[in-house]
Protein backbone atom coordinates (compact mmCIF):
# COMPACT_ATOMS: atom_id res chain seq x y z
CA UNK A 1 -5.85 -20.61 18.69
CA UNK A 2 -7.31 -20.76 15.62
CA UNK A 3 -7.10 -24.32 15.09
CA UNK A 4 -8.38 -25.36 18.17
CA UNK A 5 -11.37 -23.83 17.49
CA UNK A 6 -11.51 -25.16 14.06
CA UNK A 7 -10.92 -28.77 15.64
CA UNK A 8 -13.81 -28.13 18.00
CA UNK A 9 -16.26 -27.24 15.92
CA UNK A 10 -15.70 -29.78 13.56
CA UNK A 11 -15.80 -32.20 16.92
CA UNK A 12 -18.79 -30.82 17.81
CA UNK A 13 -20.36 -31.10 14.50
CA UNK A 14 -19.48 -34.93 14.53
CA UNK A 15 -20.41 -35.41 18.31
CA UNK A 16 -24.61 -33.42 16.75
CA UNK A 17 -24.47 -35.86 13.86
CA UNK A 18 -24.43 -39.30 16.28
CA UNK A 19 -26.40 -38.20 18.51
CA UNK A 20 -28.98 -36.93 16.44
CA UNK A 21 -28.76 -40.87 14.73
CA UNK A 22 -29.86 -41.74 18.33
CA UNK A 23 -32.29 -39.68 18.24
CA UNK A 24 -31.32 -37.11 21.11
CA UNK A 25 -31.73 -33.30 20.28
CA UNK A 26 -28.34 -32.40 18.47
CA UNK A 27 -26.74 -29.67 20.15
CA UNK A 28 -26.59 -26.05 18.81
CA UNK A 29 -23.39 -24.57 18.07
CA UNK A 30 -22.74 -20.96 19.36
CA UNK A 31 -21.49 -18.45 16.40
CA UNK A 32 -18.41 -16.70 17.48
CA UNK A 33 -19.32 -13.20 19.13
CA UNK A 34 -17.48 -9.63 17.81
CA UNK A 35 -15.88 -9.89 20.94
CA UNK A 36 -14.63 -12.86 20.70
CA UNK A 37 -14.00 -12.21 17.21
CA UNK A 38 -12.13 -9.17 18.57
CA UNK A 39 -10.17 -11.24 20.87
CA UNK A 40 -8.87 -13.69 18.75
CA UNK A 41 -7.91 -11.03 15.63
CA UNK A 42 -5.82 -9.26 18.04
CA UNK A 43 -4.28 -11.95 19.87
CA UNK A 44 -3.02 -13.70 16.33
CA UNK A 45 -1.76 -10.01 15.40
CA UNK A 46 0.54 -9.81 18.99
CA UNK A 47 1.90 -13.19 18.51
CA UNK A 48 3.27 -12.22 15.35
CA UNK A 49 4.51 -8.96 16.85
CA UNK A 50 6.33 -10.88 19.10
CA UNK A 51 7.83 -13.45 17.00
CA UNK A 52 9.21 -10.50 14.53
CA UNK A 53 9.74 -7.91 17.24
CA UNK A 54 13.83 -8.17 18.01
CA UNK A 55 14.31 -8.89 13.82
CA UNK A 56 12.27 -5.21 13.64
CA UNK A 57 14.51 -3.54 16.17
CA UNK A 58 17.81 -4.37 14.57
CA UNK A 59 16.16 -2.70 10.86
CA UNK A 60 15.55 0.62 10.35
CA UNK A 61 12.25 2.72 8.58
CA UNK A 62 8.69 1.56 9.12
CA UNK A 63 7.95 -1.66 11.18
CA UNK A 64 6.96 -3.17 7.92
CA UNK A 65 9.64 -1.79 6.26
CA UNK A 66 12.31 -3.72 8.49
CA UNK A 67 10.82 -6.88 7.81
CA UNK A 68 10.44 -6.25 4.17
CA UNK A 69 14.30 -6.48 4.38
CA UNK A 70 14.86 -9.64 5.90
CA UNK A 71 16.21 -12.51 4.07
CA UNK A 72 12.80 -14.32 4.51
CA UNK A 73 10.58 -11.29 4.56
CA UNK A 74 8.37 -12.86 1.84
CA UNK A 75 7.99 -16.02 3.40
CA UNK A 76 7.17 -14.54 6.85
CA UNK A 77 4.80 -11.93 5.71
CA UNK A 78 3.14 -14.31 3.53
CA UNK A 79 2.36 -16.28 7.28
CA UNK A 80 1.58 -13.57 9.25
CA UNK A 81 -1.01 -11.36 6.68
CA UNK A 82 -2.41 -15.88 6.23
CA UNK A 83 -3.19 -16.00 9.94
CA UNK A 84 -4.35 -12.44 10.18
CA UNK A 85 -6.64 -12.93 7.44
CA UNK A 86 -7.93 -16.00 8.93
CA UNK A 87 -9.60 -14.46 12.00
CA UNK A 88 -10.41 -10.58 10.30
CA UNK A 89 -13.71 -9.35 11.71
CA UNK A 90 -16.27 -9.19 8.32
CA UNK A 91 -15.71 -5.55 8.41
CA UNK A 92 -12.49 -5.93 7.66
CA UNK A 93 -12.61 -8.96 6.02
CA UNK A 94 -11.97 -8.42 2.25
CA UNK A 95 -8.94 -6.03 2.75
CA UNK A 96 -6.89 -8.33 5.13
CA UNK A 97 -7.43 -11.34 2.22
CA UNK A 98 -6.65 -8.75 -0.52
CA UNK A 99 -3.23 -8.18 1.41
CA UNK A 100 -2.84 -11.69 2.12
CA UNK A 101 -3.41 -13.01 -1.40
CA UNK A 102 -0.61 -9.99 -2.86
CA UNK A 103 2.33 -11.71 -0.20
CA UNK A 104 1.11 -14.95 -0.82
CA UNK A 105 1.58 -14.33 -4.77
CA UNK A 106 4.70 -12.80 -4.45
CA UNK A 107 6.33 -16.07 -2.97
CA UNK A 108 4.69 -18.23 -5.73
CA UNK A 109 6.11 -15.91 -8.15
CA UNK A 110 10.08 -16.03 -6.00
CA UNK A 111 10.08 -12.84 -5.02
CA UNK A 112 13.42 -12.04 -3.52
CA UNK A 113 16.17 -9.35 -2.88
CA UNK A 114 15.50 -5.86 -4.22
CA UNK A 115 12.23 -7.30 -5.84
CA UNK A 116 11.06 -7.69 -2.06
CA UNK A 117 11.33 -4.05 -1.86
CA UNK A 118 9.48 -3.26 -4.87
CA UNK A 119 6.64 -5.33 -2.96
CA UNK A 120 6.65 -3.41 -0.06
CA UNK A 121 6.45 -0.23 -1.95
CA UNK A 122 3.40 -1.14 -3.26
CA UNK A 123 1.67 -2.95 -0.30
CA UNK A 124 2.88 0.20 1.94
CA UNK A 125 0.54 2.54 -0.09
CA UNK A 126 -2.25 0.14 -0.63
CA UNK A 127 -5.70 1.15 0.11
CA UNK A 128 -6.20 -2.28 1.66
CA UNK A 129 -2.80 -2.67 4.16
CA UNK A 130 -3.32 1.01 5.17
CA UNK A 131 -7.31 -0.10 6.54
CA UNK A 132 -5.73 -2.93 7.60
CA UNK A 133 -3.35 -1.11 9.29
CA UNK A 134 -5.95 1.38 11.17
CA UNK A 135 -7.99 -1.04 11.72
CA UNK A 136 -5.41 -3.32 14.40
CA UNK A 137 -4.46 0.25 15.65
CA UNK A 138 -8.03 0.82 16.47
CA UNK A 139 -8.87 -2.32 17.89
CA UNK A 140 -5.51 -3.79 19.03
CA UNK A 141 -3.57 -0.44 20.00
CA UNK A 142 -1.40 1.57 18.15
CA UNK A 143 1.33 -0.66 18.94
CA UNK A 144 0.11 -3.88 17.47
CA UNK A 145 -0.09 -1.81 13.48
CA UNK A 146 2.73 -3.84 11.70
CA UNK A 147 2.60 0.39 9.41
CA UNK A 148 3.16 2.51 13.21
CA UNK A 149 1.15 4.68 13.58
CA UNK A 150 2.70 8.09 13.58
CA UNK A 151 2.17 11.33 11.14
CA UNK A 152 2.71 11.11 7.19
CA UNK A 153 6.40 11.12 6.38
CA UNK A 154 5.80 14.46 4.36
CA UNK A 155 3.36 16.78 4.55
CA UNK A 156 1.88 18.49 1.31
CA UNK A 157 2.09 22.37 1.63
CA UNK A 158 -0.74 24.27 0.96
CA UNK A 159 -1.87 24.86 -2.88
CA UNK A 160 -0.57 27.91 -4.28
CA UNK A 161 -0.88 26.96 -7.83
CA UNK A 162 -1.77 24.32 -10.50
CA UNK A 163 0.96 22.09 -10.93
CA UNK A 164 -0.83 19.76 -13.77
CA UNK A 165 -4.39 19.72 -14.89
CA UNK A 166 -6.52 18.08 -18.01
CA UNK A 167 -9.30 16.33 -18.95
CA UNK A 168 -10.06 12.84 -19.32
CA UNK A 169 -13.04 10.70 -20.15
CA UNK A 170 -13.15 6.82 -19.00
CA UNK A 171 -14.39 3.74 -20.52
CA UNK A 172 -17.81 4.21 -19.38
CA UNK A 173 -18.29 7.55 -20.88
CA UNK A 174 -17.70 9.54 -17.34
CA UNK A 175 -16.00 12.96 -18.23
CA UNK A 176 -13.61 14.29 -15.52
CA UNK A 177 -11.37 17.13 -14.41
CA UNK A 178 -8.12 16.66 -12.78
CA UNK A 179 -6.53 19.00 -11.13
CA UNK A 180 -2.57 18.32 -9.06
CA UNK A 181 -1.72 21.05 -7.09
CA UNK A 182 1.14 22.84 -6.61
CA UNK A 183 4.18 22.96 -5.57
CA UNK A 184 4.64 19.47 -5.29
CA UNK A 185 6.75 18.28 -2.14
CA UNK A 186 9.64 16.95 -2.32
CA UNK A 187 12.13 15.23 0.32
CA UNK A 188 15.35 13.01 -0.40
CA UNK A 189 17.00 11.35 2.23
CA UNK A 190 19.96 9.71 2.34
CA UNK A 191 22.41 8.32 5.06
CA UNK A 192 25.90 7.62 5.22
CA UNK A 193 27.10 7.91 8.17
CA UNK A 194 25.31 4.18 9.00
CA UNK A 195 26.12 2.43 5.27
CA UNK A 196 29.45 0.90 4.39
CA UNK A 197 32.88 2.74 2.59
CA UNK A 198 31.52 4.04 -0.49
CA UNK A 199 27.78 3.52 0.22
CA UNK A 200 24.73 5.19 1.17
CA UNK A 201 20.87 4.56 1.66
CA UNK A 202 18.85 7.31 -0.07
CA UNK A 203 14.97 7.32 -0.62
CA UNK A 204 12.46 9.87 -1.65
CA UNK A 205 9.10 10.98 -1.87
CA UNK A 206 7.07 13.80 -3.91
CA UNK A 207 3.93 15.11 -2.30
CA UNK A 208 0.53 16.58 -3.41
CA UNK A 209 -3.02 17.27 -3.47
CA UNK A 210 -5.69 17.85 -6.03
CA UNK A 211 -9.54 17.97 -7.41
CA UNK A 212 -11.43 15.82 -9.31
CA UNK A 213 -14.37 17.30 -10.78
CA UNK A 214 -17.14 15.41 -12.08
CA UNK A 215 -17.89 16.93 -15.80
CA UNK A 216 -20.36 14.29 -16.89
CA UNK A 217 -23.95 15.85 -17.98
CA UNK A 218 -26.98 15.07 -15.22
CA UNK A 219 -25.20 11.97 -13.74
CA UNK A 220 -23.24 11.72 -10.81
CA UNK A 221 -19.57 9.79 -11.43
CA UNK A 222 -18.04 7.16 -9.61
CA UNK A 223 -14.67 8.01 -8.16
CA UNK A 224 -12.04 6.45 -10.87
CA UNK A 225 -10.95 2.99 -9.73
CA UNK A 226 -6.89 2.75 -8.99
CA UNK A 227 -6.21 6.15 -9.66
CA UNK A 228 -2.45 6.65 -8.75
CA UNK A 229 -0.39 9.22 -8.45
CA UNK A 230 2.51 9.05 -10.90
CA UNK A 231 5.63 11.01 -11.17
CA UNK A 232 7.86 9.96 -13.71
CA UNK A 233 11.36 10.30 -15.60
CA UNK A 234 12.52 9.82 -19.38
CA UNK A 235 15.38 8.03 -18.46
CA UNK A 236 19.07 9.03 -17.25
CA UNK A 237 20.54 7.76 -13.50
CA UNK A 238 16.26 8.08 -12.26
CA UNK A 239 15.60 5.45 -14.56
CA UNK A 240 19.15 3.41 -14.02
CA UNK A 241 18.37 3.40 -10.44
CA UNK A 242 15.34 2.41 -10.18
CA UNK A 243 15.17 -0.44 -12.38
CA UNK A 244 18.54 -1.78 -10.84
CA UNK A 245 17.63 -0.89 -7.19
CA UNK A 246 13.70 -1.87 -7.02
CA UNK A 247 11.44 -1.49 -9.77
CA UNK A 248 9.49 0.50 -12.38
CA UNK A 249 5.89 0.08 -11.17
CA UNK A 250 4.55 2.75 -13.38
CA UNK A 251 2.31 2.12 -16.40
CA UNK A 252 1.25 4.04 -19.67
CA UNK A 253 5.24 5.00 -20.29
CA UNK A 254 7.62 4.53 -23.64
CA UNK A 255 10.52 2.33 -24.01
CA UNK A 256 13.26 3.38 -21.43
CA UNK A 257 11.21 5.70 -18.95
CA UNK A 258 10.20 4.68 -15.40
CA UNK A 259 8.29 6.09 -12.58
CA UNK A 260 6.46 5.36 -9.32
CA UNK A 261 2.80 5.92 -8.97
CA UNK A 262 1.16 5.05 -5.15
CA UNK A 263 -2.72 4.79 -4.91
CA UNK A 264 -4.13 8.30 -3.86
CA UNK A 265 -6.06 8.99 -0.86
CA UNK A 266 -9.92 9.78 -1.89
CA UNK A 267 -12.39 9.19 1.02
CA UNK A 268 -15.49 9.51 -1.24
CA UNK A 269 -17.14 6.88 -3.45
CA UNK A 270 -18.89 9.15 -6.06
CA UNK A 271 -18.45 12.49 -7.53
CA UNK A 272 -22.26 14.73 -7.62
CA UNK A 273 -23.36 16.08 -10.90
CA UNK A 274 -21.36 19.49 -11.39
CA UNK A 275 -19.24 18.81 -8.31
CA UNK A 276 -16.44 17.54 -7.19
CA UNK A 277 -13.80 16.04 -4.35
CA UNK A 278 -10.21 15.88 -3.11
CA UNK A 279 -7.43 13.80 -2.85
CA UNK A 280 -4.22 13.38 -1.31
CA UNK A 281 -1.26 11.82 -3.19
CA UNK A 282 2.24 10.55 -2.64
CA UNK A 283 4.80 8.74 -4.69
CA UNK A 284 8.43 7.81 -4.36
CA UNK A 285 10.78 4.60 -2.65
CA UNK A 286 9.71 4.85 0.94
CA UNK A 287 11.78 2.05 1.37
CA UNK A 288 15.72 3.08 1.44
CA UNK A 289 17.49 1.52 -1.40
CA UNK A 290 21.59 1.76 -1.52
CA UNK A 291 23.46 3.33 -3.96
CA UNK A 292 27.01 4.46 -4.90
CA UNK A 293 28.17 7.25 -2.43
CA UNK A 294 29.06 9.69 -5.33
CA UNK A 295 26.04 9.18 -6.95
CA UNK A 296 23.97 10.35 -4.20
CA UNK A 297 23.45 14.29 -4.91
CA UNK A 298 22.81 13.08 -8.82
CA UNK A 299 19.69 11.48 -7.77
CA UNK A 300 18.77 13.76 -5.40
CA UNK A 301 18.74 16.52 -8.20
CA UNK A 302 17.06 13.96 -10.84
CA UNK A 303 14.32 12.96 -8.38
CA UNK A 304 13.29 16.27 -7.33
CA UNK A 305 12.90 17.13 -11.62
CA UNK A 306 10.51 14.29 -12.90
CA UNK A 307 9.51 14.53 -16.07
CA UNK A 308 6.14 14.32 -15.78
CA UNK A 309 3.49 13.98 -13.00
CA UNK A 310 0.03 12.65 -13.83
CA UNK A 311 -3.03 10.53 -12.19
CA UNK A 312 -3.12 7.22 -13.75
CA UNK A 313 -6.09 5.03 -14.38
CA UNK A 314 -5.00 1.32 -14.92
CA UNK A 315 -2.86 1.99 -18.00
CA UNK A 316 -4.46 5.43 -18.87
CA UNK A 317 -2.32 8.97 -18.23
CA UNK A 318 -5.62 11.36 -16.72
CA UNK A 319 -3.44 13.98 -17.57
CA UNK A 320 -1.34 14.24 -20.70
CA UNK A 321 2.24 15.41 -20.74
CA UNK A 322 5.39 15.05 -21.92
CA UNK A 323 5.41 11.01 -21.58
CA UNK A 324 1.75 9.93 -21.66
């Protein structure tokens, strides 16, 4: 679809430029309508939900999640988020290239087995895939989104207590609070009864919300740009695991630690003088990884007892503790 229209534009284009040498009006050329627009974002979407649709139903997890563990997952991602970007309304526009360019890189780079997974992590909790994601919902139906669209996997409980706070000050000179409530979530899951002899799929997920208050004298703050939420281990079977199973996508750590830190949820741009907003935050392998059978209530025990949770900025810990 969208290179026939390509084609006849550029047809049309060369059909206005002779006749316009003959001296005949040259025609005008009709810019594509939001509806149209509309029409053909959603119909490149369902193709590709067909094409991938009985390789999704033999996975299990998230619809993205299945194909992230296909043998060609990068390679067929890389096509469908290409195409998708191609037609994306302007409204949507930068966050469909953003996700396209990240799939795109990761099969330039050879992204492949675990390392796919370690992709999809990050990509799930993207600010850009999950507007992406709402966005075909919205427009297409809710069962076009390659995320679902169904309730978060965990649910943060109510604050009862502070489970982490400090202060931090960025490279601009903005002063901030940051608060993580507590408790902080926590579900492991693992199966067994559907992996091999000695096998089972586990993943996990910690939970939270917090404040950010804006401490900077008579100036309103921006909102700190890819702020994470970070929980994270000194080493031990966490550590083992994750570097052997997917990957350490934490930053600001010593020699030998790991974590996983996912973008947190802040609807608001900018913080007002003397106030402040809220977040929502999640971290963990949302995408099952296998492990040893016997090692299975090990890591459920060293999961749920990170080290340390913090907000990161880029490489900076917003709130200090016992590894950053």
């Amino acid at each position: 679809m969208i290179r026939h229209s390509l084609a006849g534009a550029a047809m049309a284009a060369s059909l206005a430029a002779s006749l316009a040498g003959c001296g005949t009006p040259a025609p005008s050329i009709t810019a594509t309508s939001p509806a149209d627009q509309a029409t053909d974002f959603c119909g490149t979407v369902g193709k590709h939900r067909d094409r991938y649709l009985e390789t999704m139903n033999q996975r299990t997890g998230s619809d993205l999640a299945k194909l992230v563990t296909t043998i060609s997952a990068v390679g067929d991602l890389k096509l469908m988020w290409t195409d998708i970007a191609a037609v994306a309304p302007p409204e949507i526009k930068s966050d469909a290239d953003a996700t396209r360019d990240a799939w795109s890189n990761a099969e330039s780079a050879g992204v492949s087995g675990n390392k796919i997974e370690a992709v999809g992590n990050a990509l799930l909790n993207s600010g850009s895939i999950t507007r992406v994601n709402a966005y075909i919902a919205a427009q297409c139906g809710a069962e076009y989104a390659p995320l679902g669209v169904q309730p978060p996997a965990t649910t943060a409980p109510a604050a009862t207590s502070v489970a982490a706070e400090g202060e931090w000050t960025d490279r601009s000179g903005y002063r901030y609070r940051i608060v993580i409530n507590g408790p902080v979530d926590y579900k492991f899951t693992s199966d067994i009864k559907n992996s091999p002899p000695g096998e089972a799929v586990i993943s996990f997920m910690h939970s939270t919300t917090g404040t950010i208050y804006n401490l900077t004298p008579g100036r309103n703050a921006p909102v700190p740009k890819d702020l994470n939420f970070m929980t994270a281990w000194k080493g031990g079977i966490a550590c083992d695991t994750l570097f052997e199973k997917s990957a350490d996508n934490s930053s600001g750590l010593p020699n030998g630690a790991c974590g996983r830190a996912f973008q947190v949820g802040v609807e608001a741009k900018q913080i007002p003088e003397g106030g402040s907003v809220t977040y929502r935050a999640a971290s963990g392998l949302n995408l099952p990884v296998p492990v040893a059978e016997s090692a299975v209530e090990q890591l459920r025990a060293a999961y749920g007892a990170p080290d340390q949770i913090t907000l990161v900025a880029g490489s900076s810990c917003t709130v200090k503790g016992a590894l950053c």
